[in-house]
C-alpha atoms as a PDB file:
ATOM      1  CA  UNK A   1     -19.454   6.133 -21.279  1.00  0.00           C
ATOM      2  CA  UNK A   2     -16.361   4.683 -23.210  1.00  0.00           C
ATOM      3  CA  UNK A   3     -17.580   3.499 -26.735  1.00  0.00           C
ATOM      4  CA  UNK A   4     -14.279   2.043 -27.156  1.00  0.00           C
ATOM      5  CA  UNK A   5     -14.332  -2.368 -27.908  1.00  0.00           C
ATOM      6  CA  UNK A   6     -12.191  -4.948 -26.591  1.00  0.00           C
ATOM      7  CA  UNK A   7     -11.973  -8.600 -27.774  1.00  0.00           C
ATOM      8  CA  UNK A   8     -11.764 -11.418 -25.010  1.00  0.00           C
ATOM      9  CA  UNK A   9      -9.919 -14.578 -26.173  1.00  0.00           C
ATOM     10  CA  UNK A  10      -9.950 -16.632 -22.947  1.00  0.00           C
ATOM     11  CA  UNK A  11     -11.566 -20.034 -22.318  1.00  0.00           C
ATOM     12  CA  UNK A  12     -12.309 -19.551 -19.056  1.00  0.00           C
ATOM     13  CA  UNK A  13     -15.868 -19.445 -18.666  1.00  0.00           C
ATOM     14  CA  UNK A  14     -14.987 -17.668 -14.480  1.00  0.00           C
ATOM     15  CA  UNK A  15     -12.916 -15.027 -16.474  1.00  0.00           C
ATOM     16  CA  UNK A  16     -14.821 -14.225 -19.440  1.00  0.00           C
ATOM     17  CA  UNK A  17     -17.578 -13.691 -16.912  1.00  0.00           C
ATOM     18  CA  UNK A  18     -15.607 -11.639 -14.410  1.00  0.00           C
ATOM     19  CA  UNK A  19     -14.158  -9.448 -17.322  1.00  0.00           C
ATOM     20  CA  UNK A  20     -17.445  -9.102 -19.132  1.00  0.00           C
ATOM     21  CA  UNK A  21     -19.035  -7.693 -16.098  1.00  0.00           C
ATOM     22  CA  UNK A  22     -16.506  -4.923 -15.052  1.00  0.00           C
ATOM     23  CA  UNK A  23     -15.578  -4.287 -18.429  1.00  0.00           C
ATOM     24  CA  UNK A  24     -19.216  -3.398 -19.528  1.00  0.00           C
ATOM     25  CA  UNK A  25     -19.894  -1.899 -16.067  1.00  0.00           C
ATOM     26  CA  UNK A  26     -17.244   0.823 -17.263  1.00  0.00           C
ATOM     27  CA  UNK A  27     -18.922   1.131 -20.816  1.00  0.00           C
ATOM     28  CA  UNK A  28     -16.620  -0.699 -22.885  1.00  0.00           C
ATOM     29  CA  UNK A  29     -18.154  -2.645 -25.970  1.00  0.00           C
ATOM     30  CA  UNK A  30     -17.176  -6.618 -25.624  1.00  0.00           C
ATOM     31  CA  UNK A  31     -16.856  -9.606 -28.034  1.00  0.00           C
ATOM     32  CA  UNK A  32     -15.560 -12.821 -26.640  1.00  0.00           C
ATOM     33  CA  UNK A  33     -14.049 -15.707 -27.782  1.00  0.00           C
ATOM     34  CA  UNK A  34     -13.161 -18.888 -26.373  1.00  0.00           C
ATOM     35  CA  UNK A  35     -10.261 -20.558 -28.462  1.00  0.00           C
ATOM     36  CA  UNK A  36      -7.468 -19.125 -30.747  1.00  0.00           C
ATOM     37  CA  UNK A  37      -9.301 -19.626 -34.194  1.00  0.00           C
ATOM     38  CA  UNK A  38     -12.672 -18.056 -33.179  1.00  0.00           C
ATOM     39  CA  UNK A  39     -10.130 -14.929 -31.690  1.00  0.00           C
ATOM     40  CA  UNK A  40      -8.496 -14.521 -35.220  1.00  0.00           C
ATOM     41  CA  UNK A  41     -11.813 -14.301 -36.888  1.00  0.00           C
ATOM     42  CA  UNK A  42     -13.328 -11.743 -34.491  1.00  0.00           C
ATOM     43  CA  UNK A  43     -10.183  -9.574 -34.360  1.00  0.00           C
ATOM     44  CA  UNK A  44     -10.061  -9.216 -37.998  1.00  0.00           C
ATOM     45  CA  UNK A  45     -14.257  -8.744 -38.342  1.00  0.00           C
ATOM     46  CA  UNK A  46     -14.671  -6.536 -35.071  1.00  0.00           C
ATOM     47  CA  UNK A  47     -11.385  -4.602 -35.147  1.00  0.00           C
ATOM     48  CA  UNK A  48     -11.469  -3.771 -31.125  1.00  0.00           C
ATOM     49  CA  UNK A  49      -9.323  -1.208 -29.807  1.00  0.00           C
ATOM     50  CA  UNK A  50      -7.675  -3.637 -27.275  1.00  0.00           C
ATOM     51  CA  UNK A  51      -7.413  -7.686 -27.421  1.00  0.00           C
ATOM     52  CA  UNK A  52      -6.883  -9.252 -23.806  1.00  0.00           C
ATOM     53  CA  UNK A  53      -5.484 -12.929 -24.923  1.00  0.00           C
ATOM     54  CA  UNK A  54      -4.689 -15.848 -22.761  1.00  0.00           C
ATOM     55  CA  UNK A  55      -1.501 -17.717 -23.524  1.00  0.00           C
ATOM     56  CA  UNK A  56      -3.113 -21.169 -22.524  1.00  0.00           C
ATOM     57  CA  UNK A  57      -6.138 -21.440 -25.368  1.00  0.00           C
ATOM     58  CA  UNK A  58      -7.165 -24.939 -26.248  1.00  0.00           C
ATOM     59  CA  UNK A  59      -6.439 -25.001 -29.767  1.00  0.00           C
ATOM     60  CA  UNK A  60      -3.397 -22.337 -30.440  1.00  0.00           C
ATOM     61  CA  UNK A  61      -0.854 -21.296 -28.398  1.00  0.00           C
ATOM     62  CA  UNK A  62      -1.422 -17.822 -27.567  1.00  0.00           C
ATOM     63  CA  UNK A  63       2.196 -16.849 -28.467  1.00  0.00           C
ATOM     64  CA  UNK A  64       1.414 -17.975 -32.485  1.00  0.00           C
ATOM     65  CA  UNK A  65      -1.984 -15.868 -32.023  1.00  0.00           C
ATOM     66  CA  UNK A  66       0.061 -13.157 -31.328  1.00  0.00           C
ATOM     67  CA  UNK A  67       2.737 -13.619 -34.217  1.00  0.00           C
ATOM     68  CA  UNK A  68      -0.138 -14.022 -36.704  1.00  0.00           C
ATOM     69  CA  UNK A  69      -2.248 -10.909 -34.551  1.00  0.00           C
ATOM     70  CA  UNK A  70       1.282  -8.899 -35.454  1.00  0.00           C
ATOM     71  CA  UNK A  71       1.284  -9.316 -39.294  1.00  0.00           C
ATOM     72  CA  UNK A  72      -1.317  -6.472 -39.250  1.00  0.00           C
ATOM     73  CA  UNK A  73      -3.253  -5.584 -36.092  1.00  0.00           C
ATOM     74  CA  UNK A  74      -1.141  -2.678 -34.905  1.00  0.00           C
ATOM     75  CA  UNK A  75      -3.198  -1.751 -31.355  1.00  0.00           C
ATOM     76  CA  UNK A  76      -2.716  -2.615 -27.769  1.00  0.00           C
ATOM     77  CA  UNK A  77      -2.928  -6.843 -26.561  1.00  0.00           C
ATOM     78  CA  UNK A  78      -2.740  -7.431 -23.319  1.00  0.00           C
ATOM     79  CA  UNK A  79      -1.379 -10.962 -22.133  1.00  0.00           C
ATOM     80  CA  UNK A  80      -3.368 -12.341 -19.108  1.00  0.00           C
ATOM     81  CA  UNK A  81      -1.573 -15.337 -18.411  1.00  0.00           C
ATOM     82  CA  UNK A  82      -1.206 -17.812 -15.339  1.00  0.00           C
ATOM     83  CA  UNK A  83       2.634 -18.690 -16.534  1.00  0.00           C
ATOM     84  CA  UNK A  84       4.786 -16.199 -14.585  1.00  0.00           C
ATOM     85  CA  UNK A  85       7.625 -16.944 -15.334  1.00  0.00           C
ATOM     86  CA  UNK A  86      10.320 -14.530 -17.003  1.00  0.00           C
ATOM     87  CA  UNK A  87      10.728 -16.453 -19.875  1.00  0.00           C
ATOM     88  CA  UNK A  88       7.136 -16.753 -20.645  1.00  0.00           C
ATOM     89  CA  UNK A  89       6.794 -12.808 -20.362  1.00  0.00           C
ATOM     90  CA  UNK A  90       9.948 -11.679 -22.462  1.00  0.00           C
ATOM     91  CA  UNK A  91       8.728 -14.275 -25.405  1.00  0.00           C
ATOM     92  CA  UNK A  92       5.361 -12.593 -25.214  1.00  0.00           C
ATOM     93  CA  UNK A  93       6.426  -9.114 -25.176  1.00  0.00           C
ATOM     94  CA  UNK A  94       8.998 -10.211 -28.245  1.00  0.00           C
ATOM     95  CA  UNK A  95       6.143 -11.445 -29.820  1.00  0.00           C
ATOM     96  CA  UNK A  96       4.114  -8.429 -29.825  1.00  0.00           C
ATOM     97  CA  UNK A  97       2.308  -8.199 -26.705  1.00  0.00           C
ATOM     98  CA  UNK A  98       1.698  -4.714 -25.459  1.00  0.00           C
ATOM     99  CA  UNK A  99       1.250  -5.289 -22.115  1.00  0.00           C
ATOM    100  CA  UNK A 100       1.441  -8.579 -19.761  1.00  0.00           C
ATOM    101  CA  UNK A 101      -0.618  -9.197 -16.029  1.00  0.00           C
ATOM    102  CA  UNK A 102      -0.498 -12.574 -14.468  1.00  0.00           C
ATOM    103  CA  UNK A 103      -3.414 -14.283 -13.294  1.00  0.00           C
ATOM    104  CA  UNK A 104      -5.203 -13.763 -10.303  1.00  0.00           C
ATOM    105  CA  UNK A 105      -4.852 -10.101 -11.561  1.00  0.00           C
ATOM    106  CA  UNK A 106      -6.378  -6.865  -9.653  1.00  0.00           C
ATOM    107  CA  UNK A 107      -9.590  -5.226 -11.724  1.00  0.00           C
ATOM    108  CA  UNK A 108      -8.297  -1.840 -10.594  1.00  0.00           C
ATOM    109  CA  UNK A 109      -4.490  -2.375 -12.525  1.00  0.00           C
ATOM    110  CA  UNK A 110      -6.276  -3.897 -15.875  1.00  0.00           C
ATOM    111  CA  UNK A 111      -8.354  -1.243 -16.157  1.00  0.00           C
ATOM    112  CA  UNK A 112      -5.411   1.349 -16.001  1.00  0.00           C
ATOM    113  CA  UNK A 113      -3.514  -0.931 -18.529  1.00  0.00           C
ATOM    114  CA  UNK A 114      -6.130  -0.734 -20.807  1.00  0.00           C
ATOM    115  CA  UNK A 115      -6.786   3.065 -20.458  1.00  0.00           C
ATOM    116  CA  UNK A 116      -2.993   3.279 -21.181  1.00  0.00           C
ATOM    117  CA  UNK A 117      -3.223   1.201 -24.233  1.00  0.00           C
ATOM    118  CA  UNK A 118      -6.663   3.351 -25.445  1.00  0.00           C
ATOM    119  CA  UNK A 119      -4.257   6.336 -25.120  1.00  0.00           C
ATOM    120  CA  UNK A 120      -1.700   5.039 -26.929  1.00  0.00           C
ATOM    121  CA  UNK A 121      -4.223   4.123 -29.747  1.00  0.00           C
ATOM    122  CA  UNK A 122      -4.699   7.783 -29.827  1.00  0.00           C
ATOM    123  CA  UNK A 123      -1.231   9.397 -29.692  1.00  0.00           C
ATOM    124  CA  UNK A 124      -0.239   7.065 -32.821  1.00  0.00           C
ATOM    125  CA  UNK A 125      -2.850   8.451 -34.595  1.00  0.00           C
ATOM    126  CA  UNK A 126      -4.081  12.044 -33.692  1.00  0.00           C
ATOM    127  CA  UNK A 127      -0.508  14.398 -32.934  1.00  0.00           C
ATOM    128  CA  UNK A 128       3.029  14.487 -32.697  1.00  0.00           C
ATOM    129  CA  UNK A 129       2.554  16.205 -28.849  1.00  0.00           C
ATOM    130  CA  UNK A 130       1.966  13.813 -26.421  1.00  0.00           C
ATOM    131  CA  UNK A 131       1.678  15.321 -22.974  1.00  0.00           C
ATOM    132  CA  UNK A 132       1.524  12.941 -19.888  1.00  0.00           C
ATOM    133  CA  UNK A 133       0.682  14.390 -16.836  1.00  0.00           C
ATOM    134  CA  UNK A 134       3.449  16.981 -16.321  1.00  0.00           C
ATOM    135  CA  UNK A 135       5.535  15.735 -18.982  1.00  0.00           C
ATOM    136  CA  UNK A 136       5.315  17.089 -22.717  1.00  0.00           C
ATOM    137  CA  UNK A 137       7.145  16.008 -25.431  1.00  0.00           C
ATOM    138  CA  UNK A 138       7.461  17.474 -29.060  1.00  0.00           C
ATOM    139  CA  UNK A 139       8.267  14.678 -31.407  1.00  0.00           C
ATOM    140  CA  UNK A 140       8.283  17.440 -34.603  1.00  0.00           C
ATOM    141  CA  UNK A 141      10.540  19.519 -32.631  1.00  0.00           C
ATOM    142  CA  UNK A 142      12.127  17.482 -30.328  1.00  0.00           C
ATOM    143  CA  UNK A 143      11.591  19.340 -27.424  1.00  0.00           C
ATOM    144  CA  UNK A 144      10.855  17.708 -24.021  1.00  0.00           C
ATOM    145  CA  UNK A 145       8.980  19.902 -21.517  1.00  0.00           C
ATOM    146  CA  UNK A 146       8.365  19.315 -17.843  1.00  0.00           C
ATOM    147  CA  UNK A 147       6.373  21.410 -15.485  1.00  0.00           C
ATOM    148  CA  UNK A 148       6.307  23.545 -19.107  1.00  0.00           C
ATOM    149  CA  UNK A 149       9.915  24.070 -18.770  1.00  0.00           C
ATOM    150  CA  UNK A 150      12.488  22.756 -21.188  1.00  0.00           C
ATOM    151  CA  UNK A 151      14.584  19.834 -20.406  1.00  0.00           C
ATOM    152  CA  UNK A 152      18.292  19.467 -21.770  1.00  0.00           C
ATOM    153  CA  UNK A 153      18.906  16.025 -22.799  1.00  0.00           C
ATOM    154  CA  UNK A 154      21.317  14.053 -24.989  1.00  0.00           C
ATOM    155  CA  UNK A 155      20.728  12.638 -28.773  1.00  0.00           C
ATOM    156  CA  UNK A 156      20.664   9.426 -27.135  1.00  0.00           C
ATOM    157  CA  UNK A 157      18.511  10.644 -23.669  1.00  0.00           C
ATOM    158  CA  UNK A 158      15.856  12.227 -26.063  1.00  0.00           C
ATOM    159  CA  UNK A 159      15.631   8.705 -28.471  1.00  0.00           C
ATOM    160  CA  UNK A 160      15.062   6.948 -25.423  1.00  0.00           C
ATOM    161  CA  UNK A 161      12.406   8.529 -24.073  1.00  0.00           C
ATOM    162  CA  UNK A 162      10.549   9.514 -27.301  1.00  0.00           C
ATOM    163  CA  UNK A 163      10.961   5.452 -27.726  1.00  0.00           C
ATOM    164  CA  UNK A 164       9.339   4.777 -24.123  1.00  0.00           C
ATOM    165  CA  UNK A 165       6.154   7.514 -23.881  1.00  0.00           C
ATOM    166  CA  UNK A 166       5.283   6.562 -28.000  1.00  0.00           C
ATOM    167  CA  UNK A 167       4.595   3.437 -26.114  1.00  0.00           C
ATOM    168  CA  UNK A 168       3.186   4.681 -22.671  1.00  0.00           C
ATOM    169  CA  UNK A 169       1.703   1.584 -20.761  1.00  0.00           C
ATOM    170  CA  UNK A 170       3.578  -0.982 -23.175  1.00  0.00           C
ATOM    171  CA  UNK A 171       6.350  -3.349 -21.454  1.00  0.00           C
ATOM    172  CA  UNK A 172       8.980  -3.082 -24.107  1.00  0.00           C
ATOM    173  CA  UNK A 173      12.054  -5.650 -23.321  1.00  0.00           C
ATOM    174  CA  UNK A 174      15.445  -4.910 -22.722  1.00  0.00           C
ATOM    175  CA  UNK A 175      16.690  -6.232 -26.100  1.00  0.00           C
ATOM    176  CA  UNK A 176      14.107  -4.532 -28.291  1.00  0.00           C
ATOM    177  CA  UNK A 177      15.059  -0.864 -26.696  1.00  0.00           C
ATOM    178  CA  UNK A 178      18.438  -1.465 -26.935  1.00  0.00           C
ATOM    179  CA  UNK A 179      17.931  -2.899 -30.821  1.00  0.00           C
ATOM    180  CA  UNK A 180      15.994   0.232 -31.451  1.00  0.00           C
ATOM    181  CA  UNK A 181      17.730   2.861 -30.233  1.00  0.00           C
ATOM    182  CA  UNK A 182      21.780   1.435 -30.719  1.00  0.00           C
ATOM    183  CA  UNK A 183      21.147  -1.287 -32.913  1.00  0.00           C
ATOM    184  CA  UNK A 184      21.444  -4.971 -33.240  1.00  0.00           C
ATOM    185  CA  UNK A 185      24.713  -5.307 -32.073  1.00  0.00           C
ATOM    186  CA  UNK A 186      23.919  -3.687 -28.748  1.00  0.00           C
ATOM    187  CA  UNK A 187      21.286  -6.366 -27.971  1.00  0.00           C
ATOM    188  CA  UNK A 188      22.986  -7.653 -24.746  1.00  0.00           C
ATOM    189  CA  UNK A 189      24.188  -4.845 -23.154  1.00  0.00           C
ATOM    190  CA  UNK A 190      21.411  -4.267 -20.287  1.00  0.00           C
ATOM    191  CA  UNK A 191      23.782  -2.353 -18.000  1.00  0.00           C
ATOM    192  CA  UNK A 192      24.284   0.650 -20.713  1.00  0.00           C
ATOM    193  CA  UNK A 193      20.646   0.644 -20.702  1.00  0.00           C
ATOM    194  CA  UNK A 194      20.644   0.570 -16.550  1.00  0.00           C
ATOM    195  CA  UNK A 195      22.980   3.967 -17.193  1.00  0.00           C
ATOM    196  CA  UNK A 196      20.954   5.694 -19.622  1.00  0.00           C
ATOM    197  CA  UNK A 197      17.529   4.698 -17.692  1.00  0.00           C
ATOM    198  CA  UNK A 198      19.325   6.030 -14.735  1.00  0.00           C
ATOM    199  CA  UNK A 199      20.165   9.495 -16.118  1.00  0.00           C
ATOM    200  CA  UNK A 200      17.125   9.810 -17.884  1.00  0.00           C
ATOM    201  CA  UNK A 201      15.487   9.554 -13.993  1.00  0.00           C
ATOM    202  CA  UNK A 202      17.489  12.223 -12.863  1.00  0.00           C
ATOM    203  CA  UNK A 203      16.414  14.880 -15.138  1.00  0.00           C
ATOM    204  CA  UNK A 204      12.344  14.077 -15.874  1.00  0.00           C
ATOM    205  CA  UNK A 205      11.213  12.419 -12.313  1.00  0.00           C
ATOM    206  CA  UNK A 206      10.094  14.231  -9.348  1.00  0.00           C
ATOM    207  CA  UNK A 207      12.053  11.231  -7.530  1.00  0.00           C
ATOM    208  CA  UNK A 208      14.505   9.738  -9.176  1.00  0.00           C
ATOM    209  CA  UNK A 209      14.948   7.333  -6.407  1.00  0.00           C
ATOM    210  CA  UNK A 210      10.842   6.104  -6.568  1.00  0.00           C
ATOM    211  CA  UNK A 211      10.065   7.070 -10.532  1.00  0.00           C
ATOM    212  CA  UNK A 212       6.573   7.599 -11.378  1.00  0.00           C
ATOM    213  CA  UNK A 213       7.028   7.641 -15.123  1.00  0.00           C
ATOM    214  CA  UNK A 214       9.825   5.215 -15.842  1.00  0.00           C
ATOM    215  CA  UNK A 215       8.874   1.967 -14.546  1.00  0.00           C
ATOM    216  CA  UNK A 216      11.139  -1.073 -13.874  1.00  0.00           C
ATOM    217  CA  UNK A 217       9.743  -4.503 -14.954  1.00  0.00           C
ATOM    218  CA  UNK A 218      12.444  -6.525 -12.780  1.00  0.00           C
ATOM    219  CA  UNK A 219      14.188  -9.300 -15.415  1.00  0.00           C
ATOM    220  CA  UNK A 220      12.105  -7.892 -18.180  1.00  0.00           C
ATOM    221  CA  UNK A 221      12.636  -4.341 -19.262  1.00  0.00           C
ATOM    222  CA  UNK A 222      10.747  -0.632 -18.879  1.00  0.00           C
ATOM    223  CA  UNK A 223       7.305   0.758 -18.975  1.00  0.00           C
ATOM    224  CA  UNK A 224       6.234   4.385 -18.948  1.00  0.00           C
ATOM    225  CA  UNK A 225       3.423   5.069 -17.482  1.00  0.00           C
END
């Protein structure tokens, strides 16, 4: 059984139900909350390992709850959201969000999100190898395995992909990789990204052409998963 907690800041009696359920059911430890003030307090008393937070609360926008969340909660929130649109899901994942499903959501996908985000808990904190499924990478000694043989890539190549499995599971925009790995000034240029994601394809996925590591989030940005 997972020991591992997750705060629920939702106001939707349906959802907090539906979550609670599953969520238990797979042996996670819940506390709930049903506006932005209550979710503050509980985050800060309860320290979970993963916050799922609702844009739409009743008393704070969910993208301040996530500013002030920032400021010194440093593991995985997930956004579950009924606002779809792009704009909505960029200023979340600017704001600090590591992950972001729209509602109705599938069980099945939440439940690997979180996983992800429980495993990223742990890679912060316990080594500098993180292996993911046939991939290994050697942040110490910059080495990048796969299939446990070594993989030649760029200054730039490596950056990028130390950048994306450091966050495995986490949407990260196309503005904050290009900010952190060529800088401010680099902040619009999506298509250098395009190349770089492209040629990092080529040399670490089975199928470049259908990637099941590097993941496009279409108007958004990447995910490694």
């Amino acid at each position: 059984m997972n020991k591992a907690s997750i705060l629920i800041i939702d106001d939707e009696v349906q959802i907090q139900k539906l979550l609670q359920i599953n969520l238990e059911g797979s042996g996670y430890r819940i506390h709930q909350a049903v506006n932005g003030k209550e979710g503050l307090l509980l985050a800060a008393n309860q320290l979970p390992d993963v916050i799922l937070l609702d844009l739409g609360l009743p008393d704070i926008s969910g993208h301040q709850i996530l500013k002030e969340l920032r400021e010194w909660y440093t593991k995985g929130i997930i956004v579950l959201s009924v606002q779809n649109n792009e704009t909505d899901i960029v200023e979340a994942l600017d704001n600090g969000a590591t992950d972001y499903l729209t509602k109705p959501f599938r069980m099945g996908e939440l439940m690997a999100r979180i996983r992800s985000a429980i495993r990223r808990n742990s890679n912060e904190s316990d080594c500098q190898k993180i292996t993911v499924d046939e991939l290994e990478i050697d942040l110490t000694a910059r080495i990048v395995k796969c299939d446990n043989e070594p993989i030649k890539l760029t200054s730039t190549e490596y950056n990028l992909l130390a950048l994306l499995i450091k966050n495995e599971g986490r949407v990260l925009t196309h503005q904050f990789i290009l900010k952190e790995i060529w800088g401010v000034g680099y902040q619009l240029e999506t298509q250098y990204l395009r190349v770089f994601i492209a040629q990092l394809r080529k040399k670490i996925e089975k199928n470049p052409n259908q990637p099941k590591h590097i993941i496009t989030e279409s108007g958004v940005g990447y995910r490694f998963q």
